[in-house]
N, C-alpha and C. Protein backbone atom coordinates (compact mmCIF):
# COMPACT_ATOMS: atom_id res chain seq x y z
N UNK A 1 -8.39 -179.57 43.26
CA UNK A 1 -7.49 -179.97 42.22
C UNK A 1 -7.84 -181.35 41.66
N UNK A 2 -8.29 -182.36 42.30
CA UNK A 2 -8.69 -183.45 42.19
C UNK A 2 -9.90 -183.95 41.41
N UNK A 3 -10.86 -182.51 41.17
CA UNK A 3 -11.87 -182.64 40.48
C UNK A 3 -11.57 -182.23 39.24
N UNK A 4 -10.75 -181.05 38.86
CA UNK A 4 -10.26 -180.55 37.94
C UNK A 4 -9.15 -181.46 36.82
N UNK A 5 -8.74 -182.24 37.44
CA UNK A 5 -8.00 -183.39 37.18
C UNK A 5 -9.01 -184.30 36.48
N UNK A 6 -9.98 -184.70 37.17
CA UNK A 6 -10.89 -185.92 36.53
C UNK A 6 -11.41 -185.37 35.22
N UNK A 7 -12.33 -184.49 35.55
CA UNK A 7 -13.00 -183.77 34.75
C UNK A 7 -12.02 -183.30 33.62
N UNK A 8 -10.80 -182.91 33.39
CA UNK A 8 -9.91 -183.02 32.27
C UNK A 8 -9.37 -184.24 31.55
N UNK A 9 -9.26 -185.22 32.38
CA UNK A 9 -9.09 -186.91 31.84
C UNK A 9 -10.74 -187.39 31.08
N UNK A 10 -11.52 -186.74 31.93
CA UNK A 10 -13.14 -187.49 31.42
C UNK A 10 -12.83 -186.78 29.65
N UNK A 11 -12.65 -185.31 29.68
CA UNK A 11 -12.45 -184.63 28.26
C UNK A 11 -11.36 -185.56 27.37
N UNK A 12 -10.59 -185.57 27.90
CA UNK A 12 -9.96 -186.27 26.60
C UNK A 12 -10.19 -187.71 26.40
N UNK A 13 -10.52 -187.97 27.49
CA UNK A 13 -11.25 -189.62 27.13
C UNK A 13 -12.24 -189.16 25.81
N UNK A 14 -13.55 -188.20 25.92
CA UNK A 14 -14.28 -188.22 25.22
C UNK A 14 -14.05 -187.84 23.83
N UNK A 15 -12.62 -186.54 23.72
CA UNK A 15 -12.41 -186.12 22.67
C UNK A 15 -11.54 -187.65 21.81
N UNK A 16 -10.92 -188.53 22.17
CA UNK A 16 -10.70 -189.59 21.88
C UNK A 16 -11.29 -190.54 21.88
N UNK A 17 -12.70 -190.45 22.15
CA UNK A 17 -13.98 -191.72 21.71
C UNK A 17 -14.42 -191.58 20.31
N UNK A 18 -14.12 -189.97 20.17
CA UNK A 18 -14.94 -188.73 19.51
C UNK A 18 -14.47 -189.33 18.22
N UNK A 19 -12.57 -188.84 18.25
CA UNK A 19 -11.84 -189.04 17.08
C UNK A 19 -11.81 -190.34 16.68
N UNK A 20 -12.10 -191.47 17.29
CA UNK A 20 -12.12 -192.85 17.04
C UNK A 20 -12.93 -193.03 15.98
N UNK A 21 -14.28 -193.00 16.16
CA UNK A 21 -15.71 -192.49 15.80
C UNK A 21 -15.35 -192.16 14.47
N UNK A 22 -15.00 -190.84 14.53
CA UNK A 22 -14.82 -190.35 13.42
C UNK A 22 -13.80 -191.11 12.89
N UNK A 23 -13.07 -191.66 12.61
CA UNK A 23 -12.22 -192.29 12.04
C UNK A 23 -12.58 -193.50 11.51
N UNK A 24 -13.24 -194.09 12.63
CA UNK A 24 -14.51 -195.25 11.70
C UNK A 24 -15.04 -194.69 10.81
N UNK A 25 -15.51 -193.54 10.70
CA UNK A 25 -16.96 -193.36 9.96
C UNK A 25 -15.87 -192.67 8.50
N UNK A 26 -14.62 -192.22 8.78
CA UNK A 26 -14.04 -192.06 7.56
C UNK A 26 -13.28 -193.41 6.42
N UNK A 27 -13.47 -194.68 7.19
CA UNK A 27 -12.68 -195.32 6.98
C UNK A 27 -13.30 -195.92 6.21
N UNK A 28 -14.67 -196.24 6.65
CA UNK A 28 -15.94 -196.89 6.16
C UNK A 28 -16.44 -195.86 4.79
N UNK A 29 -16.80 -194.60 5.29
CA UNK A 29 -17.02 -194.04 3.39
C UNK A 29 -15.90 -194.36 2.81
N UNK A 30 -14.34 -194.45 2.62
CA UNK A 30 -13.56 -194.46 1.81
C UNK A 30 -13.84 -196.17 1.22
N UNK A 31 -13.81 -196.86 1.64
CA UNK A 31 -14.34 -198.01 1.64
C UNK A 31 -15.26 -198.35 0.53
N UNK A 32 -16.41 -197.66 1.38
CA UNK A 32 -17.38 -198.08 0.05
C UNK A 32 -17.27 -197.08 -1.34
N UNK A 33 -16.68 -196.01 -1.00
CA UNK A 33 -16.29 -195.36 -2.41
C UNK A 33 -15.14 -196.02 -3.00
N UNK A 34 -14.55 -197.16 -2.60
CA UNK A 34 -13.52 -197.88 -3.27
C UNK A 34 -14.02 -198.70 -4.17
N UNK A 35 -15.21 -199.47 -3.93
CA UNK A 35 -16.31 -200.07 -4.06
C UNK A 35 -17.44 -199.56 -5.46
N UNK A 36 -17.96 -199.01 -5.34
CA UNK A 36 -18.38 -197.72 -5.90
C UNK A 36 -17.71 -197.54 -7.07
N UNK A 37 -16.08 -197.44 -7.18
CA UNK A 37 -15.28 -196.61 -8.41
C UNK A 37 -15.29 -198.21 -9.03
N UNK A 38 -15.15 -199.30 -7.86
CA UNK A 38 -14.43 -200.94 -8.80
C UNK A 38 -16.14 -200.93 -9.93
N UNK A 39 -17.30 -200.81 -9.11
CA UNK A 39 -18.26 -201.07 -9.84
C UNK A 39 -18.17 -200.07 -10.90
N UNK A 40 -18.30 -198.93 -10.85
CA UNK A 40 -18.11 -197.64 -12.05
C UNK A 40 -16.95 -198.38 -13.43
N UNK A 41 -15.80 -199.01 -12.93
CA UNK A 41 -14.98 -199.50 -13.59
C UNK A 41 -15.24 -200.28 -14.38
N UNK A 42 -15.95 -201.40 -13.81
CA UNK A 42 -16.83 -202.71 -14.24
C UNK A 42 -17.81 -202.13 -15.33
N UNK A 43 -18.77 -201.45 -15.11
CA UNK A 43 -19.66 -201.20 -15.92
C UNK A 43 -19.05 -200.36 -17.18
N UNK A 44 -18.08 -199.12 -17.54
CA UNK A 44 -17.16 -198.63 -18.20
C UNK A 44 -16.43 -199.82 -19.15
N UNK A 45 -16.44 -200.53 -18.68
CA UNK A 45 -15.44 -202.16 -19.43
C UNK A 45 -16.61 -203.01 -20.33
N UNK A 46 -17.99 -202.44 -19.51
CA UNK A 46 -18.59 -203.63 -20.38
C UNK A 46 -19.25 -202.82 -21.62
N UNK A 47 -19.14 -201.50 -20.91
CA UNK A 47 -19.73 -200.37 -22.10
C UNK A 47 -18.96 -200.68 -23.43
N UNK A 48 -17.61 -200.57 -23.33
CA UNK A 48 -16.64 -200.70 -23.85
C UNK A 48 -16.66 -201.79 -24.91
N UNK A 49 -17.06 -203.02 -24.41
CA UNK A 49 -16.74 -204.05 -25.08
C UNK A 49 -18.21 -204.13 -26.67
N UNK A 50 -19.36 -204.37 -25.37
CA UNK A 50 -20.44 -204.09 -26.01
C UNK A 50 -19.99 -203.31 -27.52
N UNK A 51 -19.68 -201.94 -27.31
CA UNK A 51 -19.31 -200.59 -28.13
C UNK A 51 -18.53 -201.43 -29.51
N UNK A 52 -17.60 -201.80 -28.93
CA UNK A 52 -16.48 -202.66 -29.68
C UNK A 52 -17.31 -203.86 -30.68
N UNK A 53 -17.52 -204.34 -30.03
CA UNK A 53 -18.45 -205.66 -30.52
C UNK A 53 -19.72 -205.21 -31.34
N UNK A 54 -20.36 -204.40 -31.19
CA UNK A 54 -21.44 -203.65 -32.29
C UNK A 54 -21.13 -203.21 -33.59
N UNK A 55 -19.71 -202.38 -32.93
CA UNK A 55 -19.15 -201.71 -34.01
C UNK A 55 -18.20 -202.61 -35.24
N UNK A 56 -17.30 -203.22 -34.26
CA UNK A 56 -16.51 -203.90 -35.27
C UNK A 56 -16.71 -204.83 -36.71
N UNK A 57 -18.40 -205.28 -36.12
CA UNK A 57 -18.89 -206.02 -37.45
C UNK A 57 -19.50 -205.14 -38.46
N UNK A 58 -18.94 -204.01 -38.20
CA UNK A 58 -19.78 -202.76 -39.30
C UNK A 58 -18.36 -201.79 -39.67
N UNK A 59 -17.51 -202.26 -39.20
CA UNK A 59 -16.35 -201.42 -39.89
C UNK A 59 -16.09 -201.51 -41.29
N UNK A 60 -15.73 -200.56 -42.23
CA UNK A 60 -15.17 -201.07 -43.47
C UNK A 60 -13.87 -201.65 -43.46
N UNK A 61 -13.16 -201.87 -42.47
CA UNK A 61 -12.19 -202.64 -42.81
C UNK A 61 -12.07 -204.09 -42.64
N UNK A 62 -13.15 -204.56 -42.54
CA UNK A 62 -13.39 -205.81 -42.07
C UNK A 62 -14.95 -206.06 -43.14
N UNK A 63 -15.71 -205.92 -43.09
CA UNK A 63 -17.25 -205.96 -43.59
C UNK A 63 -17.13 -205.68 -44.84
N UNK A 64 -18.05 -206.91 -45.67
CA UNK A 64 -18.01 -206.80 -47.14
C UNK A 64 -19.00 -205.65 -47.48
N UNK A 65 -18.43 -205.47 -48.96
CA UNK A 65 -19.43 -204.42 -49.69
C UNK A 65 -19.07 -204.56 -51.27
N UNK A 66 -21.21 -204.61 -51.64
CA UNK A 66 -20.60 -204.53 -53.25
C UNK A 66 -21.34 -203.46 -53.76
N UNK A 67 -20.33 -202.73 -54.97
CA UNK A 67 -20.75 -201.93 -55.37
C UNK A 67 -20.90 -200.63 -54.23
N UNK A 68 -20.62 -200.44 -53.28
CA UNK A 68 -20.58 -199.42 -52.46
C UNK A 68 -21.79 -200.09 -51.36
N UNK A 69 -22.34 -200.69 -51.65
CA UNK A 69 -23.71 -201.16 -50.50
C UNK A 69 -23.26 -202.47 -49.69
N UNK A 70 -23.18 -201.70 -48.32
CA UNK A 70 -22.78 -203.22 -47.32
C UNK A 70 -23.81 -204.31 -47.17
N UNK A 71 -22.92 -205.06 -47.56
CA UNK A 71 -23.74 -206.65 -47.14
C UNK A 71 -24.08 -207.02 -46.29
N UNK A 72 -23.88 -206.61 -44.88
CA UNK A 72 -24.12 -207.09 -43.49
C UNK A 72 -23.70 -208.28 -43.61
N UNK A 73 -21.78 -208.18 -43.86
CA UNK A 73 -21.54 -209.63 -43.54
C UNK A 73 -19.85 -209.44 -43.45
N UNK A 74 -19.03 -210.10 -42.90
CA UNK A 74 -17.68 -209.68 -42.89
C UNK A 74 -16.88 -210.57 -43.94
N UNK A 75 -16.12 -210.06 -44.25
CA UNK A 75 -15.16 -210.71 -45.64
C UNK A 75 -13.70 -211.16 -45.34
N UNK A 76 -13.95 -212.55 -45.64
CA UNK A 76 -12.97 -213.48 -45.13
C UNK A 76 -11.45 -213.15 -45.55
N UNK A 77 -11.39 -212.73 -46.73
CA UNK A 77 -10.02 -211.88 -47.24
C UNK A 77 -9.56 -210.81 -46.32
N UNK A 78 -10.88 -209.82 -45.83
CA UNK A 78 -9.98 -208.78 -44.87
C UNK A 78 -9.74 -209.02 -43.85
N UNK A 79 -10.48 -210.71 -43.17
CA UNK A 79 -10.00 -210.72 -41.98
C UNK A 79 -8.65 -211.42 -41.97
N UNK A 80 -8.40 -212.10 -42.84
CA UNK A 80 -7.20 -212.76 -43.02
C UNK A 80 -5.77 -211.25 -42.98
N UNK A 81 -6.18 -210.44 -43.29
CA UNK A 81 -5.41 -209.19 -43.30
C UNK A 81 -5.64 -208.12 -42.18
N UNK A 82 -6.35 -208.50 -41.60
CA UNK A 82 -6.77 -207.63 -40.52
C UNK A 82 -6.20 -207.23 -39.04
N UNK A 83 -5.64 -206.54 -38.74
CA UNK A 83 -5.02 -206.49 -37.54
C UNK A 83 -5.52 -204.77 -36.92
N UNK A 84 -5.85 -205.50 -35.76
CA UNK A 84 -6.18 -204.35 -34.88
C UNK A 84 -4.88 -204.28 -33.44
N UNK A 85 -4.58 -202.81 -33.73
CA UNK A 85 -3.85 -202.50 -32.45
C UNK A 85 -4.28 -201.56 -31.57
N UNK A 86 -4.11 -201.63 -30.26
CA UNK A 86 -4.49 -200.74 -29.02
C UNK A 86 -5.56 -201.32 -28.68
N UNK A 87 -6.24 -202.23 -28.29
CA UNK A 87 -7.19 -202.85 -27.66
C UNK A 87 -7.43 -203.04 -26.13
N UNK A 88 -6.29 -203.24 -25.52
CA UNK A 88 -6.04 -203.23 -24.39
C UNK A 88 -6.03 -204.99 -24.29
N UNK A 89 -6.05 -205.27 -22.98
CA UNK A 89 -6.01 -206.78 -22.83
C UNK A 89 -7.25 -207.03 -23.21
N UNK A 90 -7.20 -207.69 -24.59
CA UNK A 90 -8.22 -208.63 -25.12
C UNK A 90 -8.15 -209.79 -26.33
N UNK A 91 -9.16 -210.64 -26.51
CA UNK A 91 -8.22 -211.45 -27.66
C UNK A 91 -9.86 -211.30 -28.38
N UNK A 92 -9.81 -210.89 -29.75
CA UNK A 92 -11.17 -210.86 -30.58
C UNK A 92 -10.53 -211.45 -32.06
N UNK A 93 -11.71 -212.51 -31.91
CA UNK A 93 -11.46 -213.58 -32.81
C UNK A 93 -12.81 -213.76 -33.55
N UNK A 94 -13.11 -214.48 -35.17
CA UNK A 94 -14.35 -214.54 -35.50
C UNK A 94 -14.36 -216.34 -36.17
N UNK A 95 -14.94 -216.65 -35.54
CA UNK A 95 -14.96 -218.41 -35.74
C UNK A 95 -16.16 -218.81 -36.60
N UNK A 96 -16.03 -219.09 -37.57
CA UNK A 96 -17.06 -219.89 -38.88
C UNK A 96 -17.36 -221.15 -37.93
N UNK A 97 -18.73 -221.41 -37.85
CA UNK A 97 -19.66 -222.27 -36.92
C UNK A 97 -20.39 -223.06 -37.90
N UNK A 98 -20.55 -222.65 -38.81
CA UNK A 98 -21.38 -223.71 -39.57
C UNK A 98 -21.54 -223.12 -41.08
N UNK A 99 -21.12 -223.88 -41.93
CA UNK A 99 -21.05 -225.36 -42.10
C UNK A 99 -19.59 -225.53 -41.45
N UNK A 100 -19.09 -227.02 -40.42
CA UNK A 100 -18.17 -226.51 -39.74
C UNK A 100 -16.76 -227.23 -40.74
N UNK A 101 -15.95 -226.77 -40.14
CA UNK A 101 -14.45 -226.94 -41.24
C UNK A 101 -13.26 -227.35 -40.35
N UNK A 102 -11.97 -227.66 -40.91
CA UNK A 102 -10.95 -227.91 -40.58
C UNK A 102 -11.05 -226.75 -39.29
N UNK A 103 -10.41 -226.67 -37.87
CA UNK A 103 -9.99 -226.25 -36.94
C UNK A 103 -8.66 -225.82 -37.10
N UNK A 104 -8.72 -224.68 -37.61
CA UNK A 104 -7.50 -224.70 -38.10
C UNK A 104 -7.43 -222.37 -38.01
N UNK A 105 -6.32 -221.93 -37.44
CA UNK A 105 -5.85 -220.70 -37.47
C UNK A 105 -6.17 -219.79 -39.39
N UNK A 106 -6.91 -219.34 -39.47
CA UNK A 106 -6.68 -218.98 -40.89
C UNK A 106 -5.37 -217.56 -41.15
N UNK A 107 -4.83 -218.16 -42.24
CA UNK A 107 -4.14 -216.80 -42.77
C UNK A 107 -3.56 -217.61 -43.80
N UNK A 108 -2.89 -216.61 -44.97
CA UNK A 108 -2.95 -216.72 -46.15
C UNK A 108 -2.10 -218.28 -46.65
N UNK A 109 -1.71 -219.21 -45.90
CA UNK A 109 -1.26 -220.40 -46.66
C UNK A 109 -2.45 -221.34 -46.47
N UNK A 110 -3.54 -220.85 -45.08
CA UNK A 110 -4.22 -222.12 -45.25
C UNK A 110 -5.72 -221.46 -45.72
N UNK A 111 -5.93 -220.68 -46.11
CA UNK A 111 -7.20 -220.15 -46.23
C UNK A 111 -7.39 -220.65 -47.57
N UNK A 112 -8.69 -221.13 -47.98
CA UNK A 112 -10.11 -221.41 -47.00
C UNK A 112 -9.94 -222.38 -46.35
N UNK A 113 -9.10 -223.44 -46.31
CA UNK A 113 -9.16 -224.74 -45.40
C UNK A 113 -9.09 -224.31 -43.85
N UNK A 114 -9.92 -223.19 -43.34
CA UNK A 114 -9.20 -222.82 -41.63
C UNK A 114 -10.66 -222.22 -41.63
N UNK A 115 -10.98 -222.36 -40.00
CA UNK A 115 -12.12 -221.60 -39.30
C UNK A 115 -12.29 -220.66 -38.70
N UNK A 116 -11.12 -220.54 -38.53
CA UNK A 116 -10.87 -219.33 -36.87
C UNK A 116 -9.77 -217.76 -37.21
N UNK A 117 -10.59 -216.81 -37.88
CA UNK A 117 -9.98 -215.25 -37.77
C UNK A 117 -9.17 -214.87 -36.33
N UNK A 118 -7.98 -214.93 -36.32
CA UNK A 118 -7.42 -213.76 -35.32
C UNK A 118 -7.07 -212.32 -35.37
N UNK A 119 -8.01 -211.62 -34.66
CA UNK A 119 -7.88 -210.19 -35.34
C UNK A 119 -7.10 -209.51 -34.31
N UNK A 120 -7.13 -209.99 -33.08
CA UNK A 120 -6.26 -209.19 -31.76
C UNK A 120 -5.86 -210.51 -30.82
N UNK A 121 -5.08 -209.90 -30.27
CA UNK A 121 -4.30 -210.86 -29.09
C UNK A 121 -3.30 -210.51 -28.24
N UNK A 122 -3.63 -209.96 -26.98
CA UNK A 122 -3.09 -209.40 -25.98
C UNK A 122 -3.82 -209.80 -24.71
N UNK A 123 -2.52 -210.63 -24.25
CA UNK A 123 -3.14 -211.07 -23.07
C UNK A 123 -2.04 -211.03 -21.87
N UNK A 124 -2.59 -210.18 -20.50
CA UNK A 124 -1.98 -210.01 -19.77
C UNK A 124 -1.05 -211.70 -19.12
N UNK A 125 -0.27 -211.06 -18.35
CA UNK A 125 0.68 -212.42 -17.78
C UNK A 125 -0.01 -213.03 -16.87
N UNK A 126 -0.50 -212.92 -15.70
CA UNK A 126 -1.21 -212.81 -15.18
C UNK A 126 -2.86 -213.04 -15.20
N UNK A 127 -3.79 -213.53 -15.31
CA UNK A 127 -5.27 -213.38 -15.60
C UNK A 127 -5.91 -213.43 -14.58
N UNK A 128 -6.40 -212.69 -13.66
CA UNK A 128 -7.48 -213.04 -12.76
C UNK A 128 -9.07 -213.32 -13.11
N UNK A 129 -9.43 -212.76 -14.08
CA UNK A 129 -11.13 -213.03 -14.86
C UNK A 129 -10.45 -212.47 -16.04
N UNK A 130 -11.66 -213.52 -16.56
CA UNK A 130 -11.36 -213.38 -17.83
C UNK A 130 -13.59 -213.40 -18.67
N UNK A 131 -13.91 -212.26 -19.42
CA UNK A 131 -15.25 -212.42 -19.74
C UNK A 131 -15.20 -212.37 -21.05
N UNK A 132 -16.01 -212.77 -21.93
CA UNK A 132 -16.09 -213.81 -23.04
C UNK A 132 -17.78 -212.78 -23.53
N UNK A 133 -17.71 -211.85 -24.67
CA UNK A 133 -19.23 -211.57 -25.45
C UNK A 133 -19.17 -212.03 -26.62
N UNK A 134 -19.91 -212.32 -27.11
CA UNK A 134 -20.02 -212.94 -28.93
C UNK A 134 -21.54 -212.77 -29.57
N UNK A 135 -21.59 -212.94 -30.93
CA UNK A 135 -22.49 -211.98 -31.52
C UNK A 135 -22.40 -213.01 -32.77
N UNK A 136 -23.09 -213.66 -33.23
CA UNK A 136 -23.48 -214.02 -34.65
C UNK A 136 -22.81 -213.34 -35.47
N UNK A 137 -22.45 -213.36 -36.84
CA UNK A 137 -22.04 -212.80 -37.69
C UNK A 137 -22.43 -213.96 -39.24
N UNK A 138 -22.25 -212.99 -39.97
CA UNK A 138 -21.96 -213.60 -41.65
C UNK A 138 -20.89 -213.77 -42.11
N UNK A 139 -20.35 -214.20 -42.56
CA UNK A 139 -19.01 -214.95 -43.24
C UNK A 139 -19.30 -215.07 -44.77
N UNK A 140 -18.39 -213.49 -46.00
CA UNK A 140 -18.45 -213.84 -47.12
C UNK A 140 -16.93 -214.42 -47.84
N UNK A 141 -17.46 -215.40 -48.47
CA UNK A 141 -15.97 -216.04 -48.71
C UNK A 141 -16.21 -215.74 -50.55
N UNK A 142 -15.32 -214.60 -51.06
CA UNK A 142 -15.23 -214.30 -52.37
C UNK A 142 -14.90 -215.14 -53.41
N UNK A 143 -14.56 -216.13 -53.43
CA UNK A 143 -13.57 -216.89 -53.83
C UNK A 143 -14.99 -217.96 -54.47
N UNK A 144 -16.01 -218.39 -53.61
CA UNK A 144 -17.28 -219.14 -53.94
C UNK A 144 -18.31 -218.48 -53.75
N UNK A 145 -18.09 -217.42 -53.85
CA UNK A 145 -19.53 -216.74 -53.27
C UNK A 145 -20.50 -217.01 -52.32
N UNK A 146 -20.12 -217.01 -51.45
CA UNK A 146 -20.63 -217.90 -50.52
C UNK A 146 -20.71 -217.03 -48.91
N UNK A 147 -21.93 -217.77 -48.57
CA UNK A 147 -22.11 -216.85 -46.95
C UNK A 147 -22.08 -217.71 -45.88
N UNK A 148 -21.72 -217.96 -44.81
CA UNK A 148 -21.51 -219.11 -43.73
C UNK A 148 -21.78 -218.15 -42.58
N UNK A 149 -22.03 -219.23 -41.30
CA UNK A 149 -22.32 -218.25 -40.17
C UNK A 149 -21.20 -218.84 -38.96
N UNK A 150 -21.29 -217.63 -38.61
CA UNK A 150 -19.49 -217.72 -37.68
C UNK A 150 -20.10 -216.90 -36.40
N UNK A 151 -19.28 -216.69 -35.65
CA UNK A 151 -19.23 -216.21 -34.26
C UNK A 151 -18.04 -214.99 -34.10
N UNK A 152 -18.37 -213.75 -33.60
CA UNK A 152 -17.65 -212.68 -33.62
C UNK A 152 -17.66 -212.24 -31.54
N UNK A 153 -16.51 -212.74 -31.64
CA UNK A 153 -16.37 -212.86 -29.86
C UNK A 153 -15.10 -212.12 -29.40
N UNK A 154 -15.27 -211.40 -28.31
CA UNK A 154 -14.30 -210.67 -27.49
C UNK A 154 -14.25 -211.30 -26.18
N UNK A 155 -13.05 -211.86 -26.24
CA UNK A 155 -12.60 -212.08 -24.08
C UNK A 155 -11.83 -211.01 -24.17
N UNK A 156 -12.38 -210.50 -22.50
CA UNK A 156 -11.66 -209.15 -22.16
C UNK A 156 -11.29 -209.87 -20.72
N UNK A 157 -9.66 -209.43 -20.46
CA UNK A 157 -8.71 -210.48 -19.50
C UNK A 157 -8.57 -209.46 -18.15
N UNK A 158 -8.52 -209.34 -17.33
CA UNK A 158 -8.25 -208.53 -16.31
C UNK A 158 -7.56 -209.23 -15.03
């Protein structure tokens, strides 16, 4: 009886080394597939922005055109009118860099005396990172005919 005894304690000792084991080894893939989805996430966000940022300086609702043929340049009138919604947490703004000007918010009482287009602005309460892309742009100001070079930038807040 005494052997039968051990030899049943040795079993469940082992079937409980067993399940341990295994429980590490499940704990650890979930782990790095947590890992895995944050990076998948990360890269999806920057696809995103990139996407955004390519595109937006080629939208017609923003980008001049004469005569039906785009200028490859954005028009200071539509950004002054321009509002984008559903962005998610981000703030995309287009800042005239040179020749440089009053620092100043543009919209329709101070324009042209202002530098800085706000086209979105949503920003969580909270910020843990915050990443910042920007892209050259053209700046047509109708009013003088005139082309200036500005900065077309997205912070995306997380």
């Amino acid at each position: 009886m005494k052997k039968a005894e051990l030899q049943m304690q040795e079993t469940i000792l082992v079937i409980f080394i067993i399940t341990i084991i295994i429980g590490l080894a499940l704990f650890t893939f979930y782990q790095f597939q947590l890992k895995l989805i944050e990076k998948l996430r990360f890269e999806l966000e920057d696809n995103k922005m990139l996407t955004l940022l390519s595109t937006l300086q080629n939208s017609p609702e923003l980008s001049y055109s004469y005569l039906g043929n785009e200028e490859n340049a954005l028009d200071t009138i539509k950004l002054i009118n321009a509002k984008l919604i559903n962005q998610g947490f981000k703030e995309i703004t287009v800042k005239q860099i040179y020749p440089t000007s009053e620092n100043k918010t543009c919209n329709i009482k101070s324009y042209p005396d202002c530098n800085l287009y706000l086209l979105y602005s949503n920003k969580p309460s909270k910020i843990k990172n915050t990443k910042i892309l920007s892209l050259p742009v053209s700046l047509y100001f109708a009013h003088t005919n005139e082309y200036k070079a500005a900065l077309l930038e997205i912070k995306t807040y997380s």
